[in-house]
Protein backbone atom coordinates (compact mmCIF):
# COMPACT_ATOMS: atom_id res chain seq x y z
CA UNK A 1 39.40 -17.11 -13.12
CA UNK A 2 39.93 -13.35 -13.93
CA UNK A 3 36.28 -13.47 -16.13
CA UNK A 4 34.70 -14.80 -13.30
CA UNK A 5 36.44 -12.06 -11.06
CA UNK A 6 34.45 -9.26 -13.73
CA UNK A 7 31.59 -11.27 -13.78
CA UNK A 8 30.80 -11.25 -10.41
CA UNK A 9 30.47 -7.59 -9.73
CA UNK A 10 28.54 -7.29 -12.79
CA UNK A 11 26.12 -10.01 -11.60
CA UNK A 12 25.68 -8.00 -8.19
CA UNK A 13 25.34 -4.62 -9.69
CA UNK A 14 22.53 -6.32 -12.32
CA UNK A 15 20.72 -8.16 -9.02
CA UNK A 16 20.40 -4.63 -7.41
CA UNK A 17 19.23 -2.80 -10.05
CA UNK A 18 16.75 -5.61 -10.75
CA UNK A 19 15.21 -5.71 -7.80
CA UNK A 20 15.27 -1.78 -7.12
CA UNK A 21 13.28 -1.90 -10.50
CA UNK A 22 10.90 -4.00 -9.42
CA UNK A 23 10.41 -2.84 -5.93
CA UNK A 24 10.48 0.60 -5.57
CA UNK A 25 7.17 1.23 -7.54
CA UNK A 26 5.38 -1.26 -5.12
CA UNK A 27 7.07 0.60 -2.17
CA UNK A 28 6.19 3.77 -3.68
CA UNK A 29 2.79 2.47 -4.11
CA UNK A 30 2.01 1.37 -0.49
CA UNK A 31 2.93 5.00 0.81
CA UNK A 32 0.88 6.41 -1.30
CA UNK A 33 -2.21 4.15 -0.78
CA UNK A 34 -1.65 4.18 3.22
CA UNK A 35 -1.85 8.55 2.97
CA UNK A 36 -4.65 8.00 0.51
CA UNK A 37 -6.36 5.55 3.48
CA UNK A 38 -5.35 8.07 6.30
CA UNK A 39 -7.08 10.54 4.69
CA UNK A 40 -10.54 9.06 3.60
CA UNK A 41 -10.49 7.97 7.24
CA UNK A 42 -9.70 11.70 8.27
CA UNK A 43 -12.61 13.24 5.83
CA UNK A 44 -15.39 10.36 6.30
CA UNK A 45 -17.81 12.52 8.26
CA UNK A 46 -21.11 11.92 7.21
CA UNK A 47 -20.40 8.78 4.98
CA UNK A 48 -21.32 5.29 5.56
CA UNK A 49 -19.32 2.58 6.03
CA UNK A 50 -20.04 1.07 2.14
CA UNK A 51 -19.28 4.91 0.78
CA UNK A 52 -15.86 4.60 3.16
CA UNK A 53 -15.17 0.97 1.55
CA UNK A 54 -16.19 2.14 -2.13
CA UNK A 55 -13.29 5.04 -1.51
CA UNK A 56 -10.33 2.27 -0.12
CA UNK A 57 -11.43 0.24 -3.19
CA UNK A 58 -11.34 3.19 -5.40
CA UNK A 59 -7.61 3.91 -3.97
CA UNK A 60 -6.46 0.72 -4.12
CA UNK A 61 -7.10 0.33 -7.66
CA UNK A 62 -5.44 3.52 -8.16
CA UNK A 63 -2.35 2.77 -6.38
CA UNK A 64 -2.42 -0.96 -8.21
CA UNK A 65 -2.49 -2.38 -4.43
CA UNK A 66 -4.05 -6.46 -4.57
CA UNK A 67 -7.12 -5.82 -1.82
CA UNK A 68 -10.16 -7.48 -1.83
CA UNK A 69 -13.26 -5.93 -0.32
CA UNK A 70 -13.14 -8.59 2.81
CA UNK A 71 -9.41 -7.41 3.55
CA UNK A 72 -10.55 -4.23 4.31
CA UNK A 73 -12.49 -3.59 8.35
CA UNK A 74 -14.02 -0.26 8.67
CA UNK A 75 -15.45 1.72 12.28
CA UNK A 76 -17.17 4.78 12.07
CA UNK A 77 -17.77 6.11 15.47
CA UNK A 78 -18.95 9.33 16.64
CA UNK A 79 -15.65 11.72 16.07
CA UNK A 80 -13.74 9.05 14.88
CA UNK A 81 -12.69 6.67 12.28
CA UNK A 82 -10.85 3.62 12.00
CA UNK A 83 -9.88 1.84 8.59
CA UNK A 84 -8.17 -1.31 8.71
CA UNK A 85 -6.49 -2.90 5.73
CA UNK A 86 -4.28 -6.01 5.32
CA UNK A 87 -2.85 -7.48 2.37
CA UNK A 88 -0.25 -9.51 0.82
CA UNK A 89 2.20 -8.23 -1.89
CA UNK A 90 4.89 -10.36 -3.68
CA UNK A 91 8.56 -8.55 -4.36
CA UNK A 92 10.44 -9.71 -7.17
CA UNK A 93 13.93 -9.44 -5.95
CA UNK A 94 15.56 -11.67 -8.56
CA UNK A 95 14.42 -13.16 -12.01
CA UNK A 96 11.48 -15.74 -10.81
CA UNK A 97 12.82 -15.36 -6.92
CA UNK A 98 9.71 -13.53 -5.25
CA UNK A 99 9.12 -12.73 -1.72
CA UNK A 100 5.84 -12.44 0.39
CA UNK A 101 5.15 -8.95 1.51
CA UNK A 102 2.31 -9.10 4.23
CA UNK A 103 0.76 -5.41 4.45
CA UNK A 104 -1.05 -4.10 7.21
CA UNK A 105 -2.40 -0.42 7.06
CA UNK A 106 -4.13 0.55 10.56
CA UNK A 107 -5.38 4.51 9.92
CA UNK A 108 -6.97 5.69 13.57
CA UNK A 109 -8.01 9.54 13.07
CA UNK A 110 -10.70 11.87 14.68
CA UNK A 111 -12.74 12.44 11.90
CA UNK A 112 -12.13 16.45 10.55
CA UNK A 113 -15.97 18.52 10.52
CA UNK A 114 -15.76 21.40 7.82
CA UNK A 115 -18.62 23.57 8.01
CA UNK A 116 -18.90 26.45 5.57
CA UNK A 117 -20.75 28.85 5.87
């Protein structure tokens, strides 16, 4: 009874350090794709819409994000840009215990004009 008393914390203190090991990088991961999306959507004057796509692709395989080309929607208006993304991610939160992360990135901007001169 008192090993199982030791055990337990040690269990609980293993579970959370598991699944902080295996979750934080994919955490990290999606901020750093979703500021990576904002800003080709920011900075996509005067690119098409398959340039735009080759650049979320390019980003996603950076940031080790699971996105195929059809999960991405793209609108390039006059002024402004919209980039759509949606995805599904699974957390490891215990040994072989995984949970379904559905993603969504929705990056809305007026699209930046930098003329030098």
């Amino acid at each position: 009874m008192n090993m199982l008393r030791r055990l337990i914390p040690l269990v609980i203190v293993f579970l959370i350090g598991y699944a902080g090991w295996h979750v934080a990088p994919k955490y990290l991961n999606y901020f750093e794709f979703k500021n990576a999306i904002e800003e080709i959507a920011r900075f996509s004057s005067g690119r098409g819409e398959g340039e735009v796509q080759a650049l979320v692709m390019q980003a996603a395989q950076k940031y080790e994000i699971p996105l195929q080309a059809q999960q991405v929607r793209i609108r390039l208006e006059s002024g402004r840009s919209r980039i759509d993304v949606s995805y599904q991610e699974q957390l490891e939160f215990a040994p072989g215990y995984f949970y379904p992360w559905d993603v969504t990135i929705n990056a809305d901007t007026m699209v930046a004009r930098v003329n030098i001169r």
